[in-house]
PDB file of N, CA and C in Angstrom:
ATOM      1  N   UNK A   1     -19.398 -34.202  70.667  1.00  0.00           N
ATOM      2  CA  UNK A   1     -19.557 -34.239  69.251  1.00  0.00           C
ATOM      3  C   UNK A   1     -19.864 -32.872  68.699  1.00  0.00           C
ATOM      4  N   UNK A   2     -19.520 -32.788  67.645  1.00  0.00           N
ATOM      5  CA  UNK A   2     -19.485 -31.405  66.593  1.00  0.00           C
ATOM      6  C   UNK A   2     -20.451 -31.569  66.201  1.00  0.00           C
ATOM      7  N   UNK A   3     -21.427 -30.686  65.715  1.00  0.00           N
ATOM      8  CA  UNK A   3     -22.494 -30.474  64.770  1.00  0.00           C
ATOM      9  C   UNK A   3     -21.743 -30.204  63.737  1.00  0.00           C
ATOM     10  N   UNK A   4     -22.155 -30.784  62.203  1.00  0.00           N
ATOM     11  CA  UNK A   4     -21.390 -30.631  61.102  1.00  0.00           C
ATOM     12  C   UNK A   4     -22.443 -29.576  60.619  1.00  0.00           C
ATOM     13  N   UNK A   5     -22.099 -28.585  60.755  1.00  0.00           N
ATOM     14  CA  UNK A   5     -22.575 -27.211  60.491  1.00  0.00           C
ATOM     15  C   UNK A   5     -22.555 -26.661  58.731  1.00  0.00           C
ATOM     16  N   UNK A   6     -23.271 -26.225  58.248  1.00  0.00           N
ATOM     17  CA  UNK A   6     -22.636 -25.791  57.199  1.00  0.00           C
ATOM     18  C   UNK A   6     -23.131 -23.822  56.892  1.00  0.00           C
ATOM     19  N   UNK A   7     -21.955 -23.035  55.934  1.00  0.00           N
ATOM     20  CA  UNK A   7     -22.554 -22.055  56.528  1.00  0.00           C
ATOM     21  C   UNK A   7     -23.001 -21.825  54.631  1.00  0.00           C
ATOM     22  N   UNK A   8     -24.092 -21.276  54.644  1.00  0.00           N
ATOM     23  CA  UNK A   8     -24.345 -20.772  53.050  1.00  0.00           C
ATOM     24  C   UNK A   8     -23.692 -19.713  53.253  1.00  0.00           C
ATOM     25  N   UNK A   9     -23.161 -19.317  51.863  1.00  0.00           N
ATOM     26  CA  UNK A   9     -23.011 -17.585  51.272  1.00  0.00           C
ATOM     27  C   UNK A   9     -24.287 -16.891  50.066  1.00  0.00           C
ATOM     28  N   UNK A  10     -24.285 -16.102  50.518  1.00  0.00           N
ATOM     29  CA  UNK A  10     -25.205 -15.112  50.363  1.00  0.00           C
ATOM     30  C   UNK A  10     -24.630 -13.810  49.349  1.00  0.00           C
ATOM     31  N   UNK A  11     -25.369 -13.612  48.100  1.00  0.00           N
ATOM     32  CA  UNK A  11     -24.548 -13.104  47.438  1.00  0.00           C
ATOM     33  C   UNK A  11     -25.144 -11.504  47.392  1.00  0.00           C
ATOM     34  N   UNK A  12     -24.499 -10.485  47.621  1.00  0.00           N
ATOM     35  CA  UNK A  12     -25.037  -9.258  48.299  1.00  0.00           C
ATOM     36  C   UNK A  12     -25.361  -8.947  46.644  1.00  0.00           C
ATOM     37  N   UNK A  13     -26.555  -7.842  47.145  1.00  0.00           N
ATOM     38  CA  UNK A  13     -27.316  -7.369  45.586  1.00  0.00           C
ATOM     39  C   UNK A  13     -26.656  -6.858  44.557  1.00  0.00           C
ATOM     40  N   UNK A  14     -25.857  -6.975  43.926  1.00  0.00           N
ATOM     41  CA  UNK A  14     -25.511  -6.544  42.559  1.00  0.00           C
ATOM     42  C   UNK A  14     -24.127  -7.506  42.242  1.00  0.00           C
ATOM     43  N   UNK A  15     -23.578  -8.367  43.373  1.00  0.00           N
ATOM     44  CA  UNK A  15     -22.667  -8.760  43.379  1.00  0.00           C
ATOM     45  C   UNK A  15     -22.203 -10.201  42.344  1.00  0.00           C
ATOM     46  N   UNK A  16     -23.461 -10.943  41.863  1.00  0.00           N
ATOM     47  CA  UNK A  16     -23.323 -11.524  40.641  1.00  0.00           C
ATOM     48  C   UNK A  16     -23.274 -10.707  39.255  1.00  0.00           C
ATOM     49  N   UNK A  17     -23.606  -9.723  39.065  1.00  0.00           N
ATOM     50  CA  UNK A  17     -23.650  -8.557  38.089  1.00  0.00           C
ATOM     51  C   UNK A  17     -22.208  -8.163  37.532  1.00  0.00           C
ATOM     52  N   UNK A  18     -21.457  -7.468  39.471  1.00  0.00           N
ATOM     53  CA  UNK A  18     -19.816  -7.110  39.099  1.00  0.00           C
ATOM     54  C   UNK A  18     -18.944  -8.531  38.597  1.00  0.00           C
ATOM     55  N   UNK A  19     -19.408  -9.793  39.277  1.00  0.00           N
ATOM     56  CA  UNK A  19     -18.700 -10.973  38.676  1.00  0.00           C
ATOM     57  C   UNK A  19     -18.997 -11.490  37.844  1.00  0.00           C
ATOM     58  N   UNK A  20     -19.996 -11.132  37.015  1.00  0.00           N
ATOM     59  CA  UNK A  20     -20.033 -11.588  35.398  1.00  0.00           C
ATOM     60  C   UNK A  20     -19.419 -10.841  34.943  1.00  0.00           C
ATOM     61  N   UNK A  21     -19.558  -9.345  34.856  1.00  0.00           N
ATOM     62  CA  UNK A  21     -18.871  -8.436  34.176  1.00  0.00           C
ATOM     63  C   UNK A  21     -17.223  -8.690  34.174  1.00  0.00           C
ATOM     64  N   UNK A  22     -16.762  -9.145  35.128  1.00  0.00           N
ATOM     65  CA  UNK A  22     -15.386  -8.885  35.270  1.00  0.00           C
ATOM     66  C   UNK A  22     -15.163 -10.617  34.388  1.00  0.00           C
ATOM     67  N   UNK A  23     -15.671 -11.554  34.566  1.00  0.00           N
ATOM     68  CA  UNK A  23     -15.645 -12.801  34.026  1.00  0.00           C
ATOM     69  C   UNK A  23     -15.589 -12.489  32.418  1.00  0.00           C
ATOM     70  N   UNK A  24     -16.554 -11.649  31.886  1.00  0.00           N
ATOM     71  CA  UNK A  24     -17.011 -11.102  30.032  1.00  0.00           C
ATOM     72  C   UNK A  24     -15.422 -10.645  30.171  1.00  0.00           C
ATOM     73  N   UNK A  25     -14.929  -9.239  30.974  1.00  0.00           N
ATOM     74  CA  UNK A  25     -13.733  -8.915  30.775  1.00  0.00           C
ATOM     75  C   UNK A  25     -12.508 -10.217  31.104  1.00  0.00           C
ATOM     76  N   UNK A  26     -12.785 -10.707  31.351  1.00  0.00           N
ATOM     77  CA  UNK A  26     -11.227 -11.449  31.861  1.00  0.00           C
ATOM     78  C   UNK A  26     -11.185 -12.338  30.266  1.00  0.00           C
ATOM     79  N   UNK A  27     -12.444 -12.958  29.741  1.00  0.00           N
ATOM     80  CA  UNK A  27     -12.430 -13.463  28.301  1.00  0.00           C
ATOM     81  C   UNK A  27     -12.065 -12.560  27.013  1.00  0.00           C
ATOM     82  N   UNK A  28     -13.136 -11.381  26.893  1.00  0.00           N
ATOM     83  CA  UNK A  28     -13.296 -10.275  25.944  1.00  0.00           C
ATOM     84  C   UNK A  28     -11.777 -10.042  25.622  1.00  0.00           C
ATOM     85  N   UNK A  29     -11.203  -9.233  26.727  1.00  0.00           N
ATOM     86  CA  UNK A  29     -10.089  -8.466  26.305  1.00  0.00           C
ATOM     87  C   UNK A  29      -9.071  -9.114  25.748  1.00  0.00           C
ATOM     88  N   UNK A  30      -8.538 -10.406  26.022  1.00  0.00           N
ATOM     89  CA  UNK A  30      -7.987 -11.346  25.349  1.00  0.00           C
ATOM     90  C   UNK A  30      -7.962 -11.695  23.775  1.00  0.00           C
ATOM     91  N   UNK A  31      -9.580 -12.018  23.455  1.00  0.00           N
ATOM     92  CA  UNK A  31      -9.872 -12.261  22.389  1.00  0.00           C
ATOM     93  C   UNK A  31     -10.042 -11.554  21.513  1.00  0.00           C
ATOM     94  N   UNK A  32     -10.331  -9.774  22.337  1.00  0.00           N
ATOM     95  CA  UNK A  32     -10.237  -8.800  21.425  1.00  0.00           C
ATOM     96  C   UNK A  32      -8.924  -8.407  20.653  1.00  0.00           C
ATOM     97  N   UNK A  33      -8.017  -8.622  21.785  1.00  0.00           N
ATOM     98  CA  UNK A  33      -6.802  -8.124  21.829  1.00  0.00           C
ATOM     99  C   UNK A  33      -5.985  -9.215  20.289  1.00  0.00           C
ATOM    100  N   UNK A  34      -5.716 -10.317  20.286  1.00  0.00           N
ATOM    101  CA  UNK A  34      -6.017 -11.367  19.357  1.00  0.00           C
ATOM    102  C   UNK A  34      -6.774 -11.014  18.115  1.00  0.00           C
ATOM    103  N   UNK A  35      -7.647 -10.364  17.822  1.00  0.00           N
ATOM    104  CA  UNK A  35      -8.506  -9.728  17.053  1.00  0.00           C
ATOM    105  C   UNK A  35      -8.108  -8.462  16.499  1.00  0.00           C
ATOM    106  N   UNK A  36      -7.906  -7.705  17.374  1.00  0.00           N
ATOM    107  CA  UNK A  36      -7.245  -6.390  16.620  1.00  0.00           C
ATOM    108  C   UNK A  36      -5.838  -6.636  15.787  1.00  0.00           C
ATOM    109  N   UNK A  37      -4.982  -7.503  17.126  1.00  0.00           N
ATOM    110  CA  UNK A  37      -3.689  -7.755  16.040  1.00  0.00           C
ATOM    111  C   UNK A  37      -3.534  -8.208  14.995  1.00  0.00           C
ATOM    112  N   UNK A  38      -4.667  -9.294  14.373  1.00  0.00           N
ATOM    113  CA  UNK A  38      -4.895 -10.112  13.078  1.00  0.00           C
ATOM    114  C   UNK A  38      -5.365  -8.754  11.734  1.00  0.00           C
ATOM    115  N   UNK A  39      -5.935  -8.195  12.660  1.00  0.00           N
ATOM    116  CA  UNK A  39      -6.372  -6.953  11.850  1.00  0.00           C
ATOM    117  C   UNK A  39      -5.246  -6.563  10.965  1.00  0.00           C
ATOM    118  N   UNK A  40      -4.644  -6.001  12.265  1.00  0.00           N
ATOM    119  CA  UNK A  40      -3.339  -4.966  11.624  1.00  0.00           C
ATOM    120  C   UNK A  40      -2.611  -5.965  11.391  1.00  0.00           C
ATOM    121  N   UNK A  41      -2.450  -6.982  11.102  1.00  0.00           N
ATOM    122  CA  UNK A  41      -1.273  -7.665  10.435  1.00  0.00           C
ATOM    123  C   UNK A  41      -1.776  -7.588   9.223  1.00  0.00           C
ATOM    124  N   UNK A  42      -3.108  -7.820   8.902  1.00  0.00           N
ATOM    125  CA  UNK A  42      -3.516  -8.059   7.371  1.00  0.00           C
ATOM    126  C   UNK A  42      -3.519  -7.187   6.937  1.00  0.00           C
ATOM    127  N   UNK A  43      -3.474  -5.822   7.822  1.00  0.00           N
ATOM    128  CA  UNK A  43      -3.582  -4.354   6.944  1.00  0.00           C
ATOM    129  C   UNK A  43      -2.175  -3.641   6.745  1.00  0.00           C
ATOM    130  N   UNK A  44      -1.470  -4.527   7.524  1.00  0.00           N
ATOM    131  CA  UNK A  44       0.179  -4.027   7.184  1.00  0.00           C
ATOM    132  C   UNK A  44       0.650  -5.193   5.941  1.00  0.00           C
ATOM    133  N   UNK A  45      -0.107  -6.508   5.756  1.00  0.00           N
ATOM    134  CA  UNK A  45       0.692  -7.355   4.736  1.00  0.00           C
ATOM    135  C   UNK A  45       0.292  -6.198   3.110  1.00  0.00           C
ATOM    136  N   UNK A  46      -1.347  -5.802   3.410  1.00  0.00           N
ATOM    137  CA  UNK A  46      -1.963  -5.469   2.196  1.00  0.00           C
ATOM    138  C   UNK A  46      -1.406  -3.932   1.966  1.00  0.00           C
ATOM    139  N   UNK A  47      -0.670  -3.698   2.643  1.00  0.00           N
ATOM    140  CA  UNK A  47       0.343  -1.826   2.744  1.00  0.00           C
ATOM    141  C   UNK A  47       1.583  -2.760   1.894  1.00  0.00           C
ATOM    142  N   UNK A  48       2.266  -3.410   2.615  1.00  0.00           N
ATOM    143  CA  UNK A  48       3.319  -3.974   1.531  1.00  0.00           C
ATOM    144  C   UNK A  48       3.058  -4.773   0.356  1.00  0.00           C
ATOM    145  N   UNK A  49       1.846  -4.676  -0.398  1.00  0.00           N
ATOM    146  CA  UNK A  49       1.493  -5.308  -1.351  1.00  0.00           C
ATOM    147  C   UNK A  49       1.338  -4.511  -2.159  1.00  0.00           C
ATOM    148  N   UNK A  50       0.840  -3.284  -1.772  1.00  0.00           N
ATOM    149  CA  UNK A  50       0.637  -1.924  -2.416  1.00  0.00           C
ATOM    150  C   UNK A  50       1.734  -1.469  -2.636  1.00  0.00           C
ATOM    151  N   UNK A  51       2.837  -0.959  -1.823  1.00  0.00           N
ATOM    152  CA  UNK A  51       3.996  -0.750  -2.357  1.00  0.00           C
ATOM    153  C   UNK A  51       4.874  -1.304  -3.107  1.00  0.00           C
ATOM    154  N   UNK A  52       4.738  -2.937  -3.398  1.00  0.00           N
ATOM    155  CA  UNK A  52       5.709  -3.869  -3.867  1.00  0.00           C
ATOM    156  C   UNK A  52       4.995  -3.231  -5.251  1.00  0.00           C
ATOM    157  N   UNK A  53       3.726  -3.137  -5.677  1.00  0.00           N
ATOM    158  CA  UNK A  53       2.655  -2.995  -6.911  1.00  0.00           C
ATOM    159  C   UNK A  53       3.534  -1.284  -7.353  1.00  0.00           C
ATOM    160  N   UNK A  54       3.382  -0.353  -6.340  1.00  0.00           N
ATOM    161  CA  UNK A  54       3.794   1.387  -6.533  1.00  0.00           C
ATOM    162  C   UNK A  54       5.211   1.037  -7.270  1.00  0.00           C
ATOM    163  N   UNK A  55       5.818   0.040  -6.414  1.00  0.00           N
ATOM    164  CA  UNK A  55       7.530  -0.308  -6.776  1.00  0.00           C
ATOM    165  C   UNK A  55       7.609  -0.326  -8.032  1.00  0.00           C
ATOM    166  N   UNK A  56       6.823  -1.433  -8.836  1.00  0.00           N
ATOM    167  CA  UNK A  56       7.085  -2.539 -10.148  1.00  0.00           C
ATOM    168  C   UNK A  56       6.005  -1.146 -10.730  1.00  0.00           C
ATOM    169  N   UNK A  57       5.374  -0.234 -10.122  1.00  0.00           N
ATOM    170  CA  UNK A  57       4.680   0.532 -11.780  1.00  0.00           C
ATOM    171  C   UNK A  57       5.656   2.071 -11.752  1.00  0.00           C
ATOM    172  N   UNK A  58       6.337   2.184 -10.786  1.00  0.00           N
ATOM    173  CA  UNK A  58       7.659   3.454 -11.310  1.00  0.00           C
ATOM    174  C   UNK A  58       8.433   2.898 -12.089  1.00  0.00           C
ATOM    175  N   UNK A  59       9.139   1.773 -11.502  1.00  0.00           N
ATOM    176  CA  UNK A  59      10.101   0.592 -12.158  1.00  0.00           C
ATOM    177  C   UNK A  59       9.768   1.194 -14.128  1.00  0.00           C
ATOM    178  N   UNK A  60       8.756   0.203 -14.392  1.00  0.00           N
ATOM    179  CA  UNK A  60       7.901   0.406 -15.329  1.00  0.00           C
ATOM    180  C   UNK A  60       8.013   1.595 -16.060  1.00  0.00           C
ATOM    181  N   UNK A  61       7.462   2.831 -15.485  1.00  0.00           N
ATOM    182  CA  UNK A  61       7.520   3.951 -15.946  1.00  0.00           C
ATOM    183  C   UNK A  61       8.348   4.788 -16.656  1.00  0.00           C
ATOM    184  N   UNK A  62       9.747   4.703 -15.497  1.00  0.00           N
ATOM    185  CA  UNK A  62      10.770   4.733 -15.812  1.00  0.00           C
ATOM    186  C   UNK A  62      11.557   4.476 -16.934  1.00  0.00           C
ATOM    187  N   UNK A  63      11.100   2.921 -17.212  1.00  0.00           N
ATOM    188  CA  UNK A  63      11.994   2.142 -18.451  1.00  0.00           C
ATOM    189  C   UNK A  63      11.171   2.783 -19.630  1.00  0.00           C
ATOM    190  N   UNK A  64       9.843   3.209 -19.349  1.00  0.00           N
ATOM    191  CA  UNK A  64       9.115   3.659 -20.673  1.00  0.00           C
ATOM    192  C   UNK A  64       9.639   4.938 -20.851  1.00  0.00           C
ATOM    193  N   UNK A  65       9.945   6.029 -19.666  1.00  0.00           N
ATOM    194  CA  UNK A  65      10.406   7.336 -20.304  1.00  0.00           C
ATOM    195  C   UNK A  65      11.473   6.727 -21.130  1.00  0.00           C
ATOM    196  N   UNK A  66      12.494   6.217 -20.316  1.00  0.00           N
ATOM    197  CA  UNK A  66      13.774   6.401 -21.033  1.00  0.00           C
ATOM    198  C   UNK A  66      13.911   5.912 -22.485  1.00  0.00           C
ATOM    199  N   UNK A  67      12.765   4.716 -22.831  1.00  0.00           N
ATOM    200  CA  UNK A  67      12.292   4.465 -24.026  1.00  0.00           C
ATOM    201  C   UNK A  67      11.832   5.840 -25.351  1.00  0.00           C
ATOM    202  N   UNK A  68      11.131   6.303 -24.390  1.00  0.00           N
ATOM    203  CA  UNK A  68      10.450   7.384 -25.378  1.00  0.00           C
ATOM    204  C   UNK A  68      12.096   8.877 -25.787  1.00  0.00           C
ATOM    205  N   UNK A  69      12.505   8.809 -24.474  1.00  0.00           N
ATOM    206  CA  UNK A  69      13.723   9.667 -24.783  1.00  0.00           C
ATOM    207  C   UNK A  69      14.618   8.733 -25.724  1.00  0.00           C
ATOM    208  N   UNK A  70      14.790   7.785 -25.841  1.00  0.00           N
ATOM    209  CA  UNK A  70      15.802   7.041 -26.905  1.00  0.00           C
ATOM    210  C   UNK A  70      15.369   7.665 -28.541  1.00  0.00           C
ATOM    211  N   UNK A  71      14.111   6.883 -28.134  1.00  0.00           N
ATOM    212  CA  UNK A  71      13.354   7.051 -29.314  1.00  0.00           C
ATOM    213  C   UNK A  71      13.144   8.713 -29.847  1.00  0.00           C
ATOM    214  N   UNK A  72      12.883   9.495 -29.030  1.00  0.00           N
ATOM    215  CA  UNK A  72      12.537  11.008 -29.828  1.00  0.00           C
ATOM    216  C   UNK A  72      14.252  11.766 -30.051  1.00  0.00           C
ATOM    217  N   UNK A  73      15.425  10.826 -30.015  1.00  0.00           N
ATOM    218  CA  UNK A  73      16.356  11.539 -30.213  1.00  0.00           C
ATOM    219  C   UNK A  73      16.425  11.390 -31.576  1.00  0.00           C
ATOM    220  N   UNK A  74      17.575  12.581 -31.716  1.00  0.00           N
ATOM    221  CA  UNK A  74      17.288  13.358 -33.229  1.00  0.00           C
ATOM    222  C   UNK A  74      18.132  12.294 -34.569  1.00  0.00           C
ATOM    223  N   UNK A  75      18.917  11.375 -33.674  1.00  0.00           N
ATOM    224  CA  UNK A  75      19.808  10.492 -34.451  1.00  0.00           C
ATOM    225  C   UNK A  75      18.731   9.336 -34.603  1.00  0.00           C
ATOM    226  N   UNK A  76      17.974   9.051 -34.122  1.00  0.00           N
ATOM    227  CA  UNK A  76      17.223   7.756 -34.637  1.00  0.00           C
ATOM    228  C   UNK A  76      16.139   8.453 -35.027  1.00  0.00           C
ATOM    229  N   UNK A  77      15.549   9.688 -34.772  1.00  0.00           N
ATOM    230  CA  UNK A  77      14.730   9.958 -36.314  1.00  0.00           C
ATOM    231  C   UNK A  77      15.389  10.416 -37.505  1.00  0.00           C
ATOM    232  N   UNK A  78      16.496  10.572 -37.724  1.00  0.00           N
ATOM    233  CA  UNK A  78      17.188  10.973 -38.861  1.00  0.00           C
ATOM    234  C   UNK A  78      17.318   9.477 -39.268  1.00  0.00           C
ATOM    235  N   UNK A  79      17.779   8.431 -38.453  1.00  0.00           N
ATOM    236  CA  UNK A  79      17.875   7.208 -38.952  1.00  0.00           C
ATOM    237  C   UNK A  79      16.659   6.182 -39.418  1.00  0.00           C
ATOM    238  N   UNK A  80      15.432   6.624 -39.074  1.00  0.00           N
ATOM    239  CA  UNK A  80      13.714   6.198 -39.380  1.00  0.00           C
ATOM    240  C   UNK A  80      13.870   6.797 -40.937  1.00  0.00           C
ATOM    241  N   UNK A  81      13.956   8.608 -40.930  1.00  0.00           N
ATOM    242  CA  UNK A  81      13.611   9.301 -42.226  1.00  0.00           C
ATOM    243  C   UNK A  81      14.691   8.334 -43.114  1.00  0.00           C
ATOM    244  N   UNK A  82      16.200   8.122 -43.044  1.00  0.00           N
ATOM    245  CA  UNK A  82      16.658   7.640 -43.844  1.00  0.00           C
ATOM    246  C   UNK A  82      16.087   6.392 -44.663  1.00  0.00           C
ATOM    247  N   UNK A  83      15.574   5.400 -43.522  1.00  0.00           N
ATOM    248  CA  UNK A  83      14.902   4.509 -43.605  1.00  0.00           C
ATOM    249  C   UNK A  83      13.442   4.126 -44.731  1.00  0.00           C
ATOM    250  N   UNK A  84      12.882   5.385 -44.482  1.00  0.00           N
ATOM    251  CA  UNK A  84      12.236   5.252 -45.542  1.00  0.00           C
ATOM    252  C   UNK A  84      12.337   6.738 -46.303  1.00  0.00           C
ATOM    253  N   UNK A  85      13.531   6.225 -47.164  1.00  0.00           N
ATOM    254  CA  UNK A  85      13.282   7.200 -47.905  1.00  0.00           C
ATOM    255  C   UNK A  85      13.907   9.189 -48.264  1.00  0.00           C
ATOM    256  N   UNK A  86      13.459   9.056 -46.958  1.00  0.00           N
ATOM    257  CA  UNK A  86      13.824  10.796 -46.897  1.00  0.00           C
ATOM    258  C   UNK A  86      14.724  11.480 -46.615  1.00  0.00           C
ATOM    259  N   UNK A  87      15.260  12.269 -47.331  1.00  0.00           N
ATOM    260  CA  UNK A  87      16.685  12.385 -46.705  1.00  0.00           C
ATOM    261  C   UNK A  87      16.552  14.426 -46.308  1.00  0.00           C
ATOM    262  N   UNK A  88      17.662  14.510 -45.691  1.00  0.00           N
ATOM    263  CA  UNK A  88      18.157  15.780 -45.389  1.00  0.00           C
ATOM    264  C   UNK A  88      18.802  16.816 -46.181  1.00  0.00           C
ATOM    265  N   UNK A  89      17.725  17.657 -46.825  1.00  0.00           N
ATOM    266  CA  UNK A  89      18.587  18.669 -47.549  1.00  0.00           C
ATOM    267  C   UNK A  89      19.028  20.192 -47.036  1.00  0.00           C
ATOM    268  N   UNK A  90      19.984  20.293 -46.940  1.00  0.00           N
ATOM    269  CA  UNK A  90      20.552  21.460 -46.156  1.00  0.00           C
ATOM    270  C   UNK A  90      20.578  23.123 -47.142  1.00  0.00           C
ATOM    271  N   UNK A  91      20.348  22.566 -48.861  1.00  0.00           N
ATOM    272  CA  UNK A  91      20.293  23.731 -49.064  1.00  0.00           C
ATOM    273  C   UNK A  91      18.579  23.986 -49.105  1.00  0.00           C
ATOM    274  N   UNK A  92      17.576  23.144 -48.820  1.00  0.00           N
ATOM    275  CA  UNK A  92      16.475  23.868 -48.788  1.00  0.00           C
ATOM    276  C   UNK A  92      16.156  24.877 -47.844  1.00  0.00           C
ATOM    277  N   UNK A  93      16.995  24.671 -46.698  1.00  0.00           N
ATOM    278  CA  UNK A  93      16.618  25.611 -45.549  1.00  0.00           C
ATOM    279  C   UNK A  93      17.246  26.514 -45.368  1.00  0.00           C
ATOM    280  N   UNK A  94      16.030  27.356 -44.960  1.00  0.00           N
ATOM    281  CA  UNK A  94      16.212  29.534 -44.694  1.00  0.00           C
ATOM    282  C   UNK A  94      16.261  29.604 -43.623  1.00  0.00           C
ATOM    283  N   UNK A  95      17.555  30.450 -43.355  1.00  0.00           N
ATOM    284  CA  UNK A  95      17.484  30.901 -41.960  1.00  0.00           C
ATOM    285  C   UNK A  95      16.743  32.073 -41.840  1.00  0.00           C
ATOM    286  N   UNK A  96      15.512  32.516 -40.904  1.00  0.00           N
ATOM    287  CA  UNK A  96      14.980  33.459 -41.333  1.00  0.00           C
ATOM    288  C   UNK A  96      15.847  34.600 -40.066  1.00  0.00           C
ATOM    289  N   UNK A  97      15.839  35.638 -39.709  1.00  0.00           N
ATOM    290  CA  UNK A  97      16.552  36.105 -39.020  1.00  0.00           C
ATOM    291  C   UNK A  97      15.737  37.635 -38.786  1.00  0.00           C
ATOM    292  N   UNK A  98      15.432  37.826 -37.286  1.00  0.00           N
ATOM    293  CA  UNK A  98      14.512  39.382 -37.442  1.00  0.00           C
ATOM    294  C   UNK A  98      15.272  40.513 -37.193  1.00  0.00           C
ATOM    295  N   UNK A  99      15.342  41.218 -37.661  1.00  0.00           N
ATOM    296  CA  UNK A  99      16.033  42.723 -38.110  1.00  0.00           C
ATOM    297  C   UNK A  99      15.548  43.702 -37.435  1.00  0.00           C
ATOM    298  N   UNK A 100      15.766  44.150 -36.289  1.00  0.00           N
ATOM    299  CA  UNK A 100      15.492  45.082 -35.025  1.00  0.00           C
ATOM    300  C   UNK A 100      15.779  46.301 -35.950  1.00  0.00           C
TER     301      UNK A 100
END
């Protein structure tokens, strides 16, 4: 007959220490990793939110210069002065001219 023997293990001094640590890492890095990417996804959606916003206020800008250039041309303020009133007299004006 066999003696049903049993053998303990014995865990050498620091050796529950390296196997927690590596246990924290085998979880951590995962969840970090998961973590950072959520990051940068939300910081790349809120980059294209900013630009869609930069887009629609040149857009914007744009339509207002070309507004203000419509407007300061010399045919639609001649057509305002007519409008009310004022008209263009060509013999009031002096050409003044400097004489070197």
């Amino acid at each position: 007959m066999k003696k049903n023997t049993r053998r303990s293990y014995r865990f050498v001094k620091g050796e529950k220490f390296i196997y927690a640590v590596i246990f924290f890492l085998l979880v951590a890095v995962p969840i970090s990793n998961v973590f950072t990417k959520a990051l940068l996804s939300e910081s790349n959606i809120e980059v294209e939110q900013l630009k869609n916003k930069i887009s629609k206020q040149e857009n914007l800008n744009e339509s207002l210069g070309m507004q203000i250039d419509e407007l300061a041309s010399l045919d639609k303020i001649q057509e305002l002065a007519n409008q009310m009133g004022l008209n263009y007299n060509y013999d009031n004006v002096k050409v003044i001219t400097e004489n070197r």
